[in-house]
PDB file of N, CA and C in Angstrom:
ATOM      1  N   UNK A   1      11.114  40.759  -2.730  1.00  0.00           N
ATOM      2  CA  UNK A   1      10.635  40.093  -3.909  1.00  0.00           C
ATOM      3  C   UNK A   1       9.204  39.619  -3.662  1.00  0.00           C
ATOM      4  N   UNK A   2       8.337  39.985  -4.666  1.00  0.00           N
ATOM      5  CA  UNK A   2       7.044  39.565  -4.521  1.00  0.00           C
ATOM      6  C   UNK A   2       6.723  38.325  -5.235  1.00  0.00           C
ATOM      7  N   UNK A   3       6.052  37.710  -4.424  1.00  0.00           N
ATOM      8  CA  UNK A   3       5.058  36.250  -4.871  1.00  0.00           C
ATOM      9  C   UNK A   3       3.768  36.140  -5.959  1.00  0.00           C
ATOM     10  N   UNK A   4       4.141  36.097  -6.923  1.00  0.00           N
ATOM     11  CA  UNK A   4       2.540  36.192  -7.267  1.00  0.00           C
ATOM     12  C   UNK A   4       2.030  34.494  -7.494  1.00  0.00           C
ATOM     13  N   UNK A   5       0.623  34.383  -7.620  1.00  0.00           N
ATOM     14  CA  UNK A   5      -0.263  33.505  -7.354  1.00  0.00           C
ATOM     15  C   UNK A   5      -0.543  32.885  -8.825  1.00  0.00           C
ATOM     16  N   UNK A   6      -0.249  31.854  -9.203  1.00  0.00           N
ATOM     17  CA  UNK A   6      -0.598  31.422 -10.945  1.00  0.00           C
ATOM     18  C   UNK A   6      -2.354  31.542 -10.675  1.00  0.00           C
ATOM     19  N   UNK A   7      -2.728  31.531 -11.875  1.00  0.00           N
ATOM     20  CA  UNK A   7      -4.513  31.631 -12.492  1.00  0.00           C
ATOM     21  C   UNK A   7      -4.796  30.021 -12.694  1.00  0.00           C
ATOM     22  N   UNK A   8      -5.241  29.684 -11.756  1.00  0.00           N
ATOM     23  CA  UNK A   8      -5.907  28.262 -12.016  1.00  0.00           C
ATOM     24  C   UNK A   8      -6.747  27.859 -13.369  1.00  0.00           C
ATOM     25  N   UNK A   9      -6.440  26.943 -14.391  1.00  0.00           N
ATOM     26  CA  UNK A   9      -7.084  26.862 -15.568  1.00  0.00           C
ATOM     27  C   UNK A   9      -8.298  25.966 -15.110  1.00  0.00           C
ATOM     28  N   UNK A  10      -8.976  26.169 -16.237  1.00  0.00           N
ATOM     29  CA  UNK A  10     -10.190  24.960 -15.988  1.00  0.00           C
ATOM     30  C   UNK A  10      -9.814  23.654 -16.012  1.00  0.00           C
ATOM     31  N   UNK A  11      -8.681  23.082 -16.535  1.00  0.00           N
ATOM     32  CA  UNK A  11      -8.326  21.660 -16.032  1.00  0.00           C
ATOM     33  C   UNK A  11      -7.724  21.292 -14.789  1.00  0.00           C
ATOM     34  N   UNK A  12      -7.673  22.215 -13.984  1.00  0.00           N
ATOM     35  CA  UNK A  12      -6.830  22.085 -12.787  1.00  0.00           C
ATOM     36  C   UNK A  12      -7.993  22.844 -11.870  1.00  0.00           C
ATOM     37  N   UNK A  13      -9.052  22.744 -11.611  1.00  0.00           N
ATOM     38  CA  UNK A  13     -10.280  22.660 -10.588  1.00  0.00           C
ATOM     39  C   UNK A  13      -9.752  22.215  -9.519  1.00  0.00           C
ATOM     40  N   UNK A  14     -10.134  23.678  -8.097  1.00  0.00           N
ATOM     41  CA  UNK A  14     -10.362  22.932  -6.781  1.00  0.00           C
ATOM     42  C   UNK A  14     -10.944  21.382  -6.599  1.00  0.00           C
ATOM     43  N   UNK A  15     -10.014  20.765  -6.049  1.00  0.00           N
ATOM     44  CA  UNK A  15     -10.850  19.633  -5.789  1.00  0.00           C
ATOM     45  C   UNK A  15     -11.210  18.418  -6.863  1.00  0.00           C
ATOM     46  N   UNK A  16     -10.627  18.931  -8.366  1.00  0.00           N
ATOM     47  CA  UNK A  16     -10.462  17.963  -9.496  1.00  0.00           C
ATOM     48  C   UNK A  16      -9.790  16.597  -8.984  1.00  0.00           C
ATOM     49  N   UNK A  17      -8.173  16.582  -8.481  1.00  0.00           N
ATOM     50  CA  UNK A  17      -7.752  15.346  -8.144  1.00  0.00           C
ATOM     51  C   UNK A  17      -8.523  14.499  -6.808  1.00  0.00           C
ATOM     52  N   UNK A  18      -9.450  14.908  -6.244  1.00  0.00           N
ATOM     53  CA  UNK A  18      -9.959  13.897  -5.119  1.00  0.00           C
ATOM     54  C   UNK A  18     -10.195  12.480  -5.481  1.00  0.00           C
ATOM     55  N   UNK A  19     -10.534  12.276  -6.713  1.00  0.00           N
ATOM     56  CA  UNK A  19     -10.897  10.636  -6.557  1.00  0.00           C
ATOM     57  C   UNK A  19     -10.342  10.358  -7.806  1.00  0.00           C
ATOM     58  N   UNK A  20      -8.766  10.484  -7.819  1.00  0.00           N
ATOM     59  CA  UNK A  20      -7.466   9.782  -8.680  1.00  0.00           C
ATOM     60  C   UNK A  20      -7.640   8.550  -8.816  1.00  0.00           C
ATOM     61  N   UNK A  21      -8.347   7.590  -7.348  1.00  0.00           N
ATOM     62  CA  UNK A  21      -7.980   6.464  -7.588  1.00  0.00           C
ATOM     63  C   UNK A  21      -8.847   5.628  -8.331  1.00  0.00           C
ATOM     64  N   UNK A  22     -10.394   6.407  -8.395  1.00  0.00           N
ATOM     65  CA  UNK A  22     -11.223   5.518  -9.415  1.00  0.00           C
ATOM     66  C   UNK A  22     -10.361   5.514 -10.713  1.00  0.00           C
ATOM     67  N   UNK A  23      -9.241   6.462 -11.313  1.00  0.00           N
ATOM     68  CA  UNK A  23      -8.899   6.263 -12.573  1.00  0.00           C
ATOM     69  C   UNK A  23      -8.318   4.957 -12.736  1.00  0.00           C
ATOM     70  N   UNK A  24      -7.316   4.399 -11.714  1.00  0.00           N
ATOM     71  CA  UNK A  24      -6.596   4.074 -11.811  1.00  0.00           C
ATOM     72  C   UNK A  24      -7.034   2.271 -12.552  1.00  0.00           C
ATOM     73  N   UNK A  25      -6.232   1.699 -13.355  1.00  0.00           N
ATOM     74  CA  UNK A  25      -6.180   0.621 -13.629  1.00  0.00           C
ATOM     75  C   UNK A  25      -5.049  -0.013 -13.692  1.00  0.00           C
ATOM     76  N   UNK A  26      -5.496  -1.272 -13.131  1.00  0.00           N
ATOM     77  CA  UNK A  26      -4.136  -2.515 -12.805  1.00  0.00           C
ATOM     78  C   UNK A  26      -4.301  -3.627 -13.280  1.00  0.00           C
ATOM     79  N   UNK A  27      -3.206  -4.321 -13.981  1.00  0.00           N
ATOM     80  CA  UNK A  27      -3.084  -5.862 -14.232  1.00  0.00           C
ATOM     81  C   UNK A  27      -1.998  -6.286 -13.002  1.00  0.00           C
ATOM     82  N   UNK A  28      -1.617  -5.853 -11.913  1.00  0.00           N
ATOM     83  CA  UNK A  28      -0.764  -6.842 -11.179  1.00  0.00           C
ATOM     84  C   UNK A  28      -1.492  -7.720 -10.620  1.00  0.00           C
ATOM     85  N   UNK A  29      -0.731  -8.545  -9.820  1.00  0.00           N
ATOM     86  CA  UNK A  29      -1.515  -9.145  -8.917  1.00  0.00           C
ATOM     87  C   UNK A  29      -2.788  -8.851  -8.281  1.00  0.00           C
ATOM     88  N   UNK A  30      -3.870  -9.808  -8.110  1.00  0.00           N
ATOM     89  CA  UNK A  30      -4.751  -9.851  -7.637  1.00  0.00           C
ATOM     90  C   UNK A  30      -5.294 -11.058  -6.426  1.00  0.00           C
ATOM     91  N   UNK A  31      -5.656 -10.505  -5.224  1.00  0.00           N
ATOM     92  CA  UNK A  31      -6.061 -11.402  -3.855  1.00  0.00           C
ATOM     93  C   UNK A  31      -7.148 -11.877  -4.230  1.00  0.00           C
ATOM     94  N   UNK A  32      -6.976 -12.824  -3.741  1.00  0.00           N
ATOM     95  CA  UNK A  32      -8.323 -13.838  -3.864  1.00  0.00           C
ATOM     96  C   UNK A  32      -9.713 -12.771  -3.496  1.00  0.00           C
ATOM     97  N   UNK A  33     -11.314 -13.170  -4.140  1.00  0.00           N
ATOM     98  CA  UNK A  33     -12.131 -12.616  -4.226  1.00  0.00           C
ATOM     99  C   UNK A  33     -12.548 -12.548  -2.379  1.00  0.00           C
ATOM    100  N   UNK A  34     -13.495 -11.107  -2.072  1.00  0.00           N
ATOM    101  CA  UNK A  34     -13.687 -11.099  -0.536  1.00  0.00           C
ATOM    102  C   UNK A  34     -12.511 -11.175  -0.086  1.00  0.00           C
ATOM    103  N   UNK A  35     -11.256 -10.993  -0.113  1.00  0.00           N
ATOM    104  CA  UNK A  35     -10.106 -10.852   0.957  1.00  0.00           C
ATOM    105  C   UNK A  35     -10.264  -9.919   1.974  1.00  0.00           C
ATOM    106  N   UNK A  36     -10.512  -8.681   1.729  1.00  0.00           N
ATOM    107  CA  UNK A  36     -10.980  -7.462   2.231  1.00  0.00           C
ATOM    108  C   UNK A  36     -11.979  -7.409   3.073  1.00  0.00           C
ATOM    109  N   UNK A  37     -12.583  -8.700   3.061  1.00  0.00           N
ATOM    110  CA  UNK A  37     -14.052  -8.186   3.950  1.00  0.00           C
ATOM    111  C   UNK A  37     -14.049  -9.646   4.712  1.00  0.00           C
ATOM    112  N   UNK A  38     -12.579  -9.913   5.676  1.00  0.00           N
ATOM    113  CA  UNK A  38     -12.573 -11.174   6.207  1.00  0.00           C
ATOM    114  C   UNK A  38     -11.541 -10.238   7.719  1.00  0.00           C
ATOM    115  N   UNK A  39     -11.268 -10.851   8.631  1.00  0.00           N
ATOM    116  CA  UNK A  39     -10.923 -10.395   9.848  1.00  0.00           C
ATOM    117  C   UNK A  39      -9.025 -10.196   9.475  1.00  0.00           C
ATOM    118  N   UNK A  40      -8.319  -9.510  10.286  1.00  0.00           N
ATOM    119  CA  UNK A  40      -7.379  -8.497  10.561  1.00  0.00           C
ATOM    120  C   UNK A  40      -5.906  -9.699   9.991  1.00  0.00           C
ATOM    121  N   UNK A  41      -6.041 -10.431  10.716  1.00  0.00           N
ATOM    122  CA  UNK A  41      -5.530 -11.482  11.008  1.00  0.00           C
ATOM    123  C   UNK A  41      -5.040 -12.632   9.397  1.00  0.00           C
ATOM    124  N   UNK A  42      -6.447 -12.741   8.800  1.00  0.00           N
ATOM    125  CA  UNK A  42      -6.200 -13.454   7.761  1.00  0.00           C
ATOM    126  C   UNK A  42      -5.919 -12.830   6.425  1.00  0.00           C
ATOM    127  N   UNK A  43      -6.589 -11.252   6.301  1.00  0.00           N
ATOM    128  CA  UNK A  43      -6.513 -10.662   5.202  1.00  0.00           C
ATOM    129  C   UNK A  43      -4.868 -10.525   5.814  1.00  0.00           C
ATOM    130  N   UNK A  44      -4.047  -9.962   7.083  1.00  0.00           N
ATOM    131  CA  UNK A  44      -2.454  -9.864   6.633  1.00  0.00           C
ATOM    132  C   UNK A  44      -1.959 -11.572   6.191  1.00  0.00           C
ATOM    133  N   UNK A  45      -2.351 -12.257   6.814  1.00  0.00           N
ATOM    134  CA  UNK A  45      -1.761 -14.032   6.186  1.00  0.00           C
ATOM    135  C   UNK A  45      -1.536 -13.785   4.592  1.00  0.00           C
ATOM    136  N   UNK A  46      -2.845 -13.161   4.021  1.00  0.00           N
ATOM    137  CA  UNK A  46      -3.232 -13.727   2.433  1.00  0.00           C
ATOM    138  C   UNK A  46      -2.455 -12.732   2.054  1.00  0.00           C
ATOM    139  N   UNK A  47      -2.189 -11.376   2.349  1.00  0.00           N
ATOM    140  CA  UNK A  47      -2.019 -10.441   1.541  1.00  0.00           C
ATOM    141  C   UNK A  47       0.222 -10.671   1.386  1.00  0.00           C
ATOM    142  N   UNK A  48       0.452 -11.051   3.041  1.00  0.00           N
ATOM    143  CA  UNK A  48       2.159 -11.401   3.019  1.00  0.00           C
ATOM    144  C   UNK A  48       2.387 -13.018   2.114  1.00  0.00           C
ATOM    145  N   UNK A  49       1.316 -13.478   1.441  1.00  0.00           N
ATOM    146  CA  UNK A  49       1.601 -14.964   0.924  1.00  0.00           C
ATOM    147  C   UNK A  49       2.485 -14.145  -0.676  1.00  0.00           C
ATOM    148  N   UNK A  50       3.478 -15.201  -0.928  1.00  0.00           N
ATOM    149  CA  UNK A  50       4.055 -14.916  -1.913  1.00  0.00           C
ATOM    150  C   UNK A  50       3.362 -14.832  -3.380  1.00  0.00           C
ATOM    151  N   UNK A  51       1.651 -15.923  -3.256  1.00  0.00           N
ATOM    152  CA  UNK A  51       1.313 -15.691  -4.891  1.00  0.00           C
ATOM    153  C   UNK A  51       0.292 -14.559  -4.312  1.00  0.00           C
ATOM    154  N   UNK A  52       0.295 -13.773  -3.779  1.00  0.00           N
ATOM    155  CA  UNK A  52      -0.792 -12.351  -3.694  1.00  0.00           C
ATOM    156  C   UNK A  52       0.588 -11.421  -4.105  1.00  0.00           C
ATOM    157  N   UNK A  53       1.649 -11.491  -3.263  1.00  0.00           N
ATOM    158  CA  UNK A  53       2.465 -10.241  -3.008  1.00  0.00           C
ATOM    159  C   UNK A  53       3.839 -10.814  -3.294  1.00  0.00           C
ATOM    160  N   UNK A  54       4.157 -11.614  -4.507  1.00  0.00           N
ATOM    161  CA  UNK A  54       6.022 -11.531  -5.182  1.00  0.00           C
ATOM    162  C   UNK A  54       6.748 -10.958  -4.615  1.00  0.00           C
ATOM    163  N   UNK A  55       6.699  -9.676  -4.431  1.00  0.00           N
ATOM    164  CA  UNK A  55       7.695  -8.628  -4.098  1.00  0.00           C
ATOM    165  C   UNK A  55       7.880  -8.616  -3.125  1.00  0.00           C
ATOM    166  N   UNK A  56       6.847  -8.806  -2.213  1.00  0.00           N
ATOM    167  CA  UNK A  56       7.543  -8.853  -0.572  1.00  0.00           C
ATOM    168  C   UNK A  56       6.032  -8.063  -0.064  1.00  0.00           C
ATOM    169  N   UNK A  57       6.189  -8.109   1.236  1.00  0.00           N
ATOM    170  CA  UNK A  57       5.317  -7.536   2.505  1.00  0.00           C
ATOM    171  C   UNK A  57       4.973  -6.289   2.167  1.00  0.00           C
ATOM    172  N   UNK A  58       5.914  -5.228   1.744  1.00  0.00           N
ATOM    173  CA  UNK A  58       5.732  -4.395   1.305  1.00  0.00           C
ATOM    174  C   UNK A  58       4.681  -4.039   0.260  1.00  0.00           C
ATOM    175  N   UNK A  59       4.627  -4.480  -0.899  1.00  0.00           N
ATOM    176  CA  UNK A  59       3.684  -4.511  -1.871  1.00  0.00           C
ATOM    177  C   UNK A  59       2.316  -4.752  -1.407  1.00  0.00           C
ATOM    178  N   UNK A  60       1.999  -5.878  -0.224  1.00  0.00           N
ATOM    179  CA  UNK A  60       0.831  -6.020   0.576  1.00  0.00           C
ATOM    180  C   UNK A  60      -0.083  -5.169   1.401  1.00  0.00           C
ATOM    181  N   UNK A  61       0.964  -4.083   1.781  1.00  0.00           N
ATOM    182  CA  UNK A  61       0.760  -3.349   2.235  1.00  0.00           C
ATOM    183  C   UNK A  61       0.128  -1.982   1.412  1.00  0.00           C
ATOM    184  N   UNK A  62       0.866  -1.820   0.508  1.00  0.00           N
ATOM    185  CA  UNK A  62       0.093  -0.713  -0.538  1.00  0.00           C
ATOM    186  C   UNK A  62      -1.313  -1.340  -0.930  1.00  0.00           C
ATOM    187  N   UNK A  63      -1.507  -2.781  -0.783  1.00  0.00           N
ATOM    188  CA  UNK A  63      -2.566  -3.140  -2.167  1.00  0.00           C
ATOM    189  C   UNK A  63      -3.355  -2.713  -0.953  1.00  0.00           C
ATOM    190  N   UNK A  64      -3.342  -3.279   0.700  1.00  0.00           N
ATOM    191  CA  UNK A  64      -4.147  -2.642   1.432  1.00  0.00           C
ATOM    192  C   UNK A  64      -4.923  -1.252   1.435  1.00  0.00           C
ATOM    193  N   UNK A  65      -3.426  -0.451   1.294  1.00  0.00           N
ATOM    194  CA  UNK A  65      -3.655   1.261   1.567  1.00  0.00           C
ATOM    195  C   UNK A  65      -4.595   1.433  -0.194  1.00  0.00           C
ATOM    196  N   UNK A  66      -4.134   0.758  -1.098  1.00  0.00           N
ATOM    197  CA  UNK A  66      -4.700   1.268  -2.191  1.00  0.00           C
ATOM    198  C   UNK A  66      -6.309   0.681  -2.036  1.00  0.00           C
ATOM    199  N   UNK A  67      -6.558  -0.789  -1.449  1.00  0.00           N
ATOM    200  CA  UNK A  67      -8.197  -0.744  -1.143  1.00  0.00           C
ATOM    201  C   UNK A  67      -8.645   0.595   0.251  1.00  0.00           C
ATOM    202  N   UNK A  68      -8.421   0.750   0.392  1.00  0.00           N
ATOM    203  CA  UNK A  68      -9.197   1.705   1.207  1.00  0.00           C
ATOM    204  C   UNK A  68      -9.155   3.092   0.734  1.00  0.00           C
ATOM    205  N   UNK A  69      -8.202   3.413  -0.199  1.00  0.00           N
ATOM    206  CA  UNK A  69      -8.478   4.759  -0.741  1.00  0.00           C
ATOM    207  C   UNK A  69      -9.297   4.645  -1.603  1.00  0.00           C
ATOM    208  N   UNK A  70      -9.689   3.479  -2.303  1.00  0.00           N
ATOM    209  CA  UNK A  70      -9.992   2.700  -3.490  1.00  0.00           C
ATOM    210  C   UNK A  70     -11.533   2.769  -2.864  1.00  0.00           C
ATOM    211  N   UNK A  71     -12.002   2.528  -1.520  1.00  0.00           N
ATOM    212  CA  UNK A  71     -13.535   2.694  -1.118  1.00  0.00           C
ATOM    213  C   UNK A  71     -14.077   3.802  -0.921  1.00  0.00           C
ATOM    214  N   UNK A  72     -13.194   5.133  -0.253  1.00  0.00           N
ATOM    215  CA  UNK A  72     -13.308   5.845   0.045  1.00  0.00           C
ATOM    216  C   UNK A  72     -14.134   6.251   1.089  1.00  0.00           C
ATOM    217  N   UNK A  73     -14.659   7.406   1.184  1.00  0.00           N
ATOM    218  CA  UNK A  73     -16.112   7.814   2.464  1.00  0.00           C
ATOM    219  C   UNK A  73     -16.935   6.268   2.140  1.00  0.00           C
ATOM    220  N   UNK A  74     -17.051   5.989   1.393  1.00  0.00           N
ATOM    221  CA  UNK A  74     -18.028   4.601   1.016  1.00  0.00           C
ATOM    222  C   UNK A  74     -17.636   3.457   2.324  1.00  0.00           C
ATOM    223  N   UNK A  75     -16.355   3.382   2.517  1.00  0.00           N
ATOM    224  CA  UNK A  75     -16.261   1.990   3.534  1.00  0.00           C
ATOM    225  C   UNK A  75     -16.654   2.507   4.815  1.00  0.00           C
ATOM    226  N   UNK A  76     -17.220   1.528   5.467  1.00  0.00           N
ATOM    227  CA  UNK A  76     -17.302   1.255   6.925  1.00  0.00           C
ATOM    228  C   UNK A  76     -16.545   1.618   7.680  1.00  0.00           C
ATOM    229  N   UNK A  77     -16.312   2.800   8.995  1.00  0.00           N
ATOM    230  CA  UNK A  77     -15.607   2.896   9.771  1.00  0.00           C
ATOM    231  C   UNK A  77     -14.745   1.608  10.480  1.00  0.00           C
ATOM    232  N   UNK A  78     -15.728   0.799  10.879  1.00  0.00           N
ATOM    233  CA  UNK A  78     -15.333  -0.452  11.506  1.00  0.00           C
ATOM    234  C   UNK A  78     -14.255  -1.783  10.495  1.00  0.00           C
ATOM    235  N   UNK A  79     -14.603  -1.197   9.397  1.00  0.00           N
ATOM    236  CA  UNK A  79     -14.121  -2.290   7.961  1.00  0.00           C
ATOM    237  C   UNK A  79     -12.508  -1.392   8.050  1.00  0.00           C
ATOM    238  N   UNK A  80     -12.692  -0.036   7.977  1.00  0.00           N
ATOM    239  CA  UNK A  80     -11.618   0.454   7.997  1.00  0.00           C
ATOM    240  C   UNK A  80     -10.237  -0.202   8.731  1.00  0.00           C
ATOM    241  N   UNK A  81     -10.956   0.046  10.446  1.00  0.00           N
ATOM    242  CA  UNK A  81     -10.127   0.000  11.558  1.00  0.00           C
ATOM    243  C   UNK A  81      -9.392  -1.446  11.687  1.00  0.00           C
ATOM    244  N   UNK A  82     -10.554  -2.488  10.662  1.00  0.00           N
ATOM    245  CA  UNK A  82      -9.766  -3.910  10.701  1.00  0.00           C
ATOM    246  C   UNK A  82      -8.856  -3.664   9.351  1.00  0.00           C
ATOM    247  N   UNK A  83      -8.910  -3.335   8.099  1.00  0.00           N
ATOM    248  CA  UNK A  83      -7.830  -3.046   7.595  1.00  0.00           C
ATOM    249  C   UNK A  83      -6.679  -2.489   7.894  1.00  0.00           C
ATOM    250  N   UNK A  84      -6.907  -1.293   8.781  1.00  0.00           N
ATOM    251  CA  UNK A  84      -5.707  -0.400   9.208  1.00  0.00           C
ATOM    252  C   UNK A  84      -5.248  -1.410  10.198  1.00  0.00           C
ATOM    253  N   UNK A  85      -5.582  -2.232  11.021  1.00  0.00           N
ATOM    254  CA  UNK A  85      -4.702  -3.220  11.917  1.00  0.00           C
ATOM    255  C   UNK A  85      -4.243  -4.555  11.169  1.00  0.00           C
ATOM    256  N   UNK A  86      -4.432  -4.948   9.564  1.00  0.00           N
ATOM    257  CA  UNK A  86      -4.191  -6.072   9.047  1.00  0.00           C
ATOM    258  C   UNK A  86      -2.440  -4.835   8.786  1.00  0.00           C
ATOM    259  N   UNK A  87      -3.161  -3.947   8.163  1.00  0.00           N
ATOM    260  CA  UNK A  87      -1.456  -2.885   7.591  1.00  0.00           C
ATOM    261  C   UNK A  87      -0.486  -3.183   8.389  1.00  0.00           C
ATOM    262  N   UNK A  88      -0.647  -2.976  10.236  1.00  0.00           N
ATOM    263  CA  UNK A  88      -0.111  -2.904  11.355  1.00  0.00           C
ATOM    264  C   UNK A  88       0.429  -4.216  11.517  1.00  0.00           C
ATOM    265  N   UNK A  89      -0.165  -5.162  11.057  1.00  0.00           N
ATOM    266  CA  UNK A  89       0.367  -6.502  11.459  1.00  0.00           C
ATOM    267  C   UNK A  89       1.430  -6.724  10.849  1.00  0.00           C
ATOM    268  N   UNK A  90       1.271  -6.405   9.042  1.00  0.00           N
ATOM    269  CA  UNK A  90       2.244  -6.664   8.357  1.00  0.00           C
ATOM    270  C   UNK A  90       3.639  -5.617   8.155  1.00  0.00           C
ATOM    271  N   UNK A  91       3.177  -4.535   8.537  1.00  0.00           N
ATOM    272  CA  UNK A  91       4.402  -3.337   9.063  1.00  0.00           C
ATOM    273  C   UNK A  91       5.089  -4.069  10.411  1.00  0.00           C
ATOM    274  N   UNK A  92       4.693  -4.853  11.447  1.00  0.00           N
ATOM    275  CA  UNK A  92       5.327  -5.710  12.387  1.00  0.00           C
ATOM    276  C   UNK A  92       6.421  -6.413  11.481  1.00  0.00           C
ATOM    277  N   UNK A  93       5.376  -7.496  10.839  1.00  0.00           N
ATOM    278  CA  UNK A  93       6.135  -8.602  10.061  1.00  0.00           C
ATOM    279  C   UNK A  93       7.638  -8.104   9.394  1.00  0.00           C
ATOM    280  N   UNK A  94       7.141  -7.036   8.511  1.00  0.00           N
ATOM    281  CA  UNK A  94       8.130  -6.653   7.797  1.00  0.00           C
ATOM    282  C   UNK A  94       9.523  -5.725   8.829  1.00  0.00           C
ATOM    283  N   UNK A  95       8.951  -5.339   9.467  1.00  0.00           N
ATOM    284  CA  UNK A  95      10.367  -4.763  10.790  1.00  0.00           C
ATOM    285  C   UNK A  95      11.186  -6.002  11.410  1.00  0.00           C
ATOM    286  N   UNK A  96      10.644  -6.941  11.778  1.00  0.00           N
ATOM    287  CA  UNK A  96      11.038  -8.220  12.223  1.00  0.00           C
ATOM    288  C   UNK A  96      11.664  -9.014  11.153  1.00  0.00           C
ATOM    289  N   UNK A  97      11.517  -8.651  10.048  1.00  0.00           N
ATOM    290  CA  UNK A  97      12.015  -9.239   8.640  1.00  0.00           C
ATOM    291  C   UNK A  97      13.628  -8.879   8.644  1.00  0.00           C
ATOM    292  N   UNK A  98      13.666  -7.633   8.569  1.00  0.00           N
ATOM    293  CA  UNK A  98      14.357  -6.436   8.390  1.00  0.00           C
ATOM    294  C   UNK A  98      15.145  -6.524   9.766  1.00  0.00           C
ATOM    295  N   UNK A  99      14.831  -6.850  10.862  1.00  0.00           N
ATOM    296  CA  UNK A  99      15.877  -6.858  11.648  1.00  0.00           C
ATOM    297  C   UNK A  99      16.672  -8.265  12.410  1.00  0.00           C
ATOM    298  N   UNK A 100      15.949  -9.373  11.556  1.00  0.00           N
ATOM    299  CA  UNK A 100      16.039 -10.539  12.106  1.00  0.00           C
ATOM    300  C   UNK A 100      17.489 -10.684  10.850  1.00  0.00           C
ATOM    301  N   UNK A 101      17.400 -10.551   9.510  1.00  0.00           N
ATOM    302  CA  UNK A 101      18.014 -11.383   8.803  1.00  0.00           C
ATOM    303  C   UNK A 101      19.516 -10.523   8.452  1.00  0.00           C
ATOM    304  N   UNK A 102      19.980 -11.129   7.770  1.00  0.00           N
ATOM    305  CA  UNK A 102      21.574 -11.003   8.170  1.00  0.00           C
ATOM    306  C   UNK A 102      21.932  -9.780   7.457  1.00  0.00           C
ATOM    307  N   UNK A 103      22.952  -9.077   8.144  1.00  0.00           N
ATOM    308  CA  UNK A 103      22.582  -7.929   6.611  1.00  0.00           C
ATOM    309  C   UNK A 103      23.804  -8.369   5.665  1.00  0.00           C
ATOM    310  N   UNK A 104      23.655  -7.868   4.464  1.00  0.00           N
ATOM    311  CA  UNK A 104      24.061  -8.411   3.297  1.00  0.00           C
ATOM    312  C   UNK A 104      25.583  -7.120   3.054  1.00  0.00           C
ATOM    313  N   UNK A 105      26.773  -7.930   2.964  1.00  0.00           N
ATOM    314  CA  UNK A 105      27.575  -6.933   2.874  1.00  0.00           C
ATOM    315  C   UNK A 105      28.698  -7.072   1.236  1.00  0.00           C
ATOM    316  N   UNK A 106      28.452  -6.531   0.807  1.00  0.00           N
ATOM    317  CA  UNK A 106      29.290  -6.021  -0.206  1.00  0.00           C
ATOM    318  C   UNK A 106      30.697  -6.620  -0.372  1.00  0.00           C
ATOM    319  N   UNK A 107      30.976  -7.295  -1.421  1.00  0.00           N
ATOM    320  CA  UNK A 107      32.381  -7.695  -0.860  1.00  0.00           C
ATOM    321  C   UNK A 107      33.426  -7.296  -2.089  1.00  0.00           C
ATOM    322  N   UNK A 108      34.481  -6.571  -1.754  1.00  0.00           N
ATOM    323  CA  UNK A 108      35.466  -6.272  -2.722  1.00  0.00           C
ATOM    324  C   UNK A 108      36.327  -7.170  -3.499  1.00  0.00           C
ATOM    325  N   UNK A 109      36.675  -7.882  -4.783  1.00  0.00           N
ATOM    326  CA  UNK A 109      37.139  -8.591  -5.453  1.00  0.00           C
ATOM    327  C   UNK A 109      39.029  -7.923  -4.757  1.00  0.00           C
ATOM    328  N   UNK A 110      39.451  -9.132  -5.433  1.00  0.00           N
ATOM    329  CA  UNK A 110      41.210  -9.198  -5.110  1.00  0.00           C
ATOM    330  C   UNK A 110      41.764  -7.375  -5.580  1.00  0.00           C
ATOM    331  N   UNK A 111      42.315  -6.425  -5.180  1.00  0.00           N
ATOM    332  CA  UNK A 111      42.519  -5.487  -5.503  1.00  0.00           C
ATOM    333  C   UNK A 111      44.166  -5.569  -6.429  1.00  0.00           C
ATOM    334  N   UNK A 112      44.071  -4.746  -7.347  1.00  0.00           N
ATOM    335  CA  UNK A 112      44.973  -4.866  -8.514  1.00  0.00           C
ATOM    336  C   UNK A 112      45.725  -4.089  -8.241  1.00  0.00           C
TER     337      UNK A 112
END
């Protein structure tokens, strides 16, 4: 059985989706102004605080990954490497979350 190859249209250009994320617009939550451009340590504090991130550690973690896709070639190697270790801190946090607390078990009502 042979493969054939679809005809790329003009809305679907090599290289069209590279910078998805300038489209993107958000009303969620928002970190205090300059969070991003403060050391490893405090941007994970601000970003795991409950009025930045409701949902949990998790969510902190995307808003991270989403600023740095969000700068692109534009950010600082060095700006990078302290974001990617604020991620690391809070990927700690959240494993230690996850293995510290009790796990939650299901419980069956009186059987009929």
């Amino acid at each position: 059985m042979a493969t054939h190859r679809t005809k790329r249209t003009s809305s679907h250009k090599a290289g069209s989706n590279k910078r998805w994320v300038s489209g993107v617009k958000t009303v969620s939550t928002f970190p205090p102004r300059d969070t991003f451009n403060k050391d490893a340590e405090t941007v994970a504090r601000t970003m795991a605080s409950k009025k930045v991130s409701p949902k949990g550690i998790g969510s902190g973690i995307r808003m991270i990954q989403y600023f740095i896709n969000r700068a692109g070639k534009s950010l600082p190697a060095a700006r990078k490497r302290e974001l990617e270790k604020a991620k690391r801190i809070l990927q700690e946090r959240q494993r230690r979350q996850q293995t510290h607390s009790p796990a939650r078990r299901k419980t069956r009502g009186p059987s009929a």
